[in-house]
Protein backbone atom coordinates (compact mmCIF):
# COMPACT_ATOMS: atom_id res chain seq x y z
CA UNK A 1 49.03 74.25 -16.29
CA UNK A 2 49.13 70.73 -18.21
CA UNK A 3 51.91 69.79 -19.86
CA UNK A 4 51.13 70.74 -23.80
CA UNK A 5 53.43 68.26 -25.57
CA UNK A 6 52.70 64.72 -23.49
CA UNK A 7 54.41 61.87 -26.03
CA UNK A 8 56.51 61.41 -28.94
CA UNK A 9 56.78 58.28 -31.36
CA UNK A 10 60.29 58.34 -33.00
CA UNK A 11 60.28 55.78 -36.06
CA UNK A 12 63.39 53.75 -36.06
CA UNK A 13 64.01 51.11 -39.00
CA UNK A 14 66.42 48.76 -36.49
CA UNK A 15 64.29 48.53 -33.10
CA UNK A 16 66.77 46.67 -31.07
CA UNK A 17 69.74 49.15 -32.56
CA UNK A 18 67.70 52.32 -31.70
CA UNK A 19 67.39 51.10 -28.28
CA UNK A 20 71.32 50.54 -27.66
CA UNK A 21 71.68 53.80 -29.13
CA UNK A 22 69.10 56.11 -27.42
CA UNK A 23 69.87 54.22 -24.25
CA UNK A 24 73.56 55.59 -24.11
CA UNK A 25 72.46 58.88 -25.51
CA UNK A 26 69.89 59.30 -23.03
CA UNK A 27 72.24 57.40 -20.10
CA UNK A 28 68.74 55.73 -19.26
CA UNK A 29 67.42 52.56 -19.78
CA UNK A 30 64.48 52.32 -23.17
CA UNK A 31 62.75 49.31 -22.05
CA UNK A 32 61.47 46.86 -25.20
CA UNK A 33 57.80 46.24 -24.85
CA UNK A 34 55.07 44.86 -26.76
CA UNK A 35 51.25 46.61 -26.81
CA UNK A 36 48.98 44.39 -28.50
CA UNK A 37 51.02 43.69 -32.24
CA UNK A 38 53.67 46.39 -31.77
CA UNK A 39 56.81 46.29 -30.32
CA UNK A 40 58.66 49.66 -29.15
CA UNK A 41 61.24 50.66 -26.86
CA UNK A 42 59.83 53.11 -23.92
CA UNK A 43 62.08 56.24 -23.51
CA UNK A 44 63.05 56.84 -19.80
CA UNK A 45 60.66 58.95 -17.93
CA UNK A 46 59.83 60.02 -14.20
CA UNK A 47 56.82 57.90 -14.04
CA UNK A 48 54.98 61.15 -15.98
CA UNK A 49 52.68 60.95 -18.95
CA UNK A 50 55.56 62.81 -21.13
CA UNK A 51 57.67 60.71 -22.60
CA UNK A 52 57.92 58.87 -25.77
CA UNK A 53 58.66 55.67 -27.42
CA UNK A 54 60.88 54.13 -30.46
CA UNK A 55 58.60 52.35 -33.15
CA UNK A 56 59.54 50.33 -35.91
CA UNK A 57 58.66 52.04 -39.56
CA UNK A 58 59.61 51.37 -42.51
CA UNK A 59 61.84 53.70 -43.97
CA UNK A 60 59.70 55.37 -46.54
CA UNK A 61 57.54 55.90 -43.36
CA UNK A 62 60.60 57.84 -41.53
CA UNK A 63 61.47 60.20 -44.24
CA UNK A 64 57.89 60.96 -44.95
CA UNK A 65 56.12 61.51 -41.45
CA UNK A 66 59.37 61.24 -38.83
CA UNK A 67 58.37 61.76 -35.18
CA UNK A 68 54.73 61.94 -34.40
CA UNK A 69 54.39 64.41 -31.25
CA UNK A 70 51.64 64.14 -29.18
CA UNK A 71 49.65 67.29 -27.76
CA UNK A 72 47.29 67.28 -24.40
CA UNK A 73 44.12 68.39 -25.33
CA UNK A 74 42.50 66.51 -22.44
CA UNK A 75 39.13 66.36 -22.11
CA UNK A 76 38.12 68.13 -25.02
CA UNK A 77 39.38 66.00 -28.11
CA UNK A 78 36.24 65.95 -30.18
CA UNK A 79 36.44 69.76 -29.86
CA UNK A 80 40.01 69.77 -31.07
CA UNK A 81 39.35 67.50 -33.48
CA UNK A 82 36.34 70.11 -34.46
CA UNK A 83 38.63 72.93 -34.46
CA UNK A 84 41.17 71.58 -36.68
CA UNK A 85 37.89 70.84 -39.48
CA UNK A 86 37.19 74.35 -39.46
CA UNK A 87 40.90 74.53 -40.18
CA UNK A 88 39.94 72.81 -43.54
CA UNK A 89 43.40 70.20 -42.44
CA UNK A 90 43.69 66.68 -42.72
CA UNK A 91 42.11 64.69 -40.38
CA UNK A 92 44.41 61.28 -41.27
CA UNK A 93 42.77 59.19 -38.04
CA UNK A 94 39.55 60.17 -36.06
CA UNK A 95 39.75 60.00 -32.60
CA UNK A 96 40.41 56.32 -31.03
CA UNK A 97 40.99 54.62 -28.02
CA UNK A 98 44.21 53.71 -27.22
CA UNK A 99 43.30 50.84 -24.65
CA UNK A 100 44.38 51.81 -21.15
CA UNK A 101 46.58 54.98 -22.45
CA UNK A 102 43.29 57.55 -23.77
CA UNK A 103 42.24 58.57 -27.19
CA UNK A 104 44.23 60.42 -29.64
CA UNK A 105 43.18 61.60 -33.35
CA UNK A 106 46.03 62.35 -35.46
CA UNK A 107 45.38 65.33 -37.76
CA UNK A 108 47.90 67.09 -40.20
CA UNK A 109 48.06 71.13 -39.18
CA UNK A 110 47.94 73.66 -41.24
CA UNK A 111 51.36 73.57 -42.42
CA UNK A 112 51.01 70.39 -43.40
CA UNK A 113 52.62 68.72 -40.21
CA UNK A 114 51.45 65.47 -39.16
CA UNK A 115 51.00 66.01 -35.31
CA UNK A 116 48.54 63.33 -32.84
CA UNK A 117 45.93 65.09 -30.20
CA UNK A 118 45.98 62.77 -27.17
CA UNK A 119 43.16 63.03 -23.87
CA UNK A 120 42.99 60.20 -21.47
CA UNK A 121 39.19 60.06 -21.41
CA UNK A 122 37.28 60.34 -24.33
């Protein structure tokens, strides 16, 4: 069975600060990297596809969304992304590429949680 919660994007409003910090919490290295215009700091992993990352948000950003957690629905996001419809949700971004790292879509459920749907083919 796949993995059902594959990434997580924790907003941070001090990226370098949120690195020192998570880095001793987490007694791994979070590595600073750039992906086209954003910067983020890569959570320690075991070379898996579940992990996460620290973006920079603004703050009105954090205390409105906070982390975005990514679920596998691989191979079948258009579905997904049709299931949630007939959910009469939020669809707040139809699916996308993601370069080299799959497609997500990131949908609000029906509780009103913002939460991504990630597939690495399309």
């Amino acid at each position: 069975m796949n993995n059902q919660i594959v990434w997580v994007d924790i907003p941070v409003t001090n990226l370098d600060r949120a690195i020192d910090f998570y880095s001793a919490l987490l007694a791994g290295e979070v590595i600073k990297q750039t992906y086209n215009e954003f910067n983020f700091g890569l959570l320690p992993h075991a070379n898996t596809s579940v992990s996460g990352c620290l973006i920079e948000s603004p703050v009105e950003h954090i205390n409105e969304f906070g982390p975005l957690i990514y679920f596998n629905v691989e191979g079948r996001i258009a579905q997904a992304v049709e299931v949630a419809k007939r959910f009469n949700v939020e669809i707040i971004e139809e699916k996308f590429q993601m370069g080299e790292h799959g497609f997500r879509a990131v949908i609000k459920d029906t509780e009103g949680n913002k939460i991504a749907l990630h597939s690495s083919v399309g």
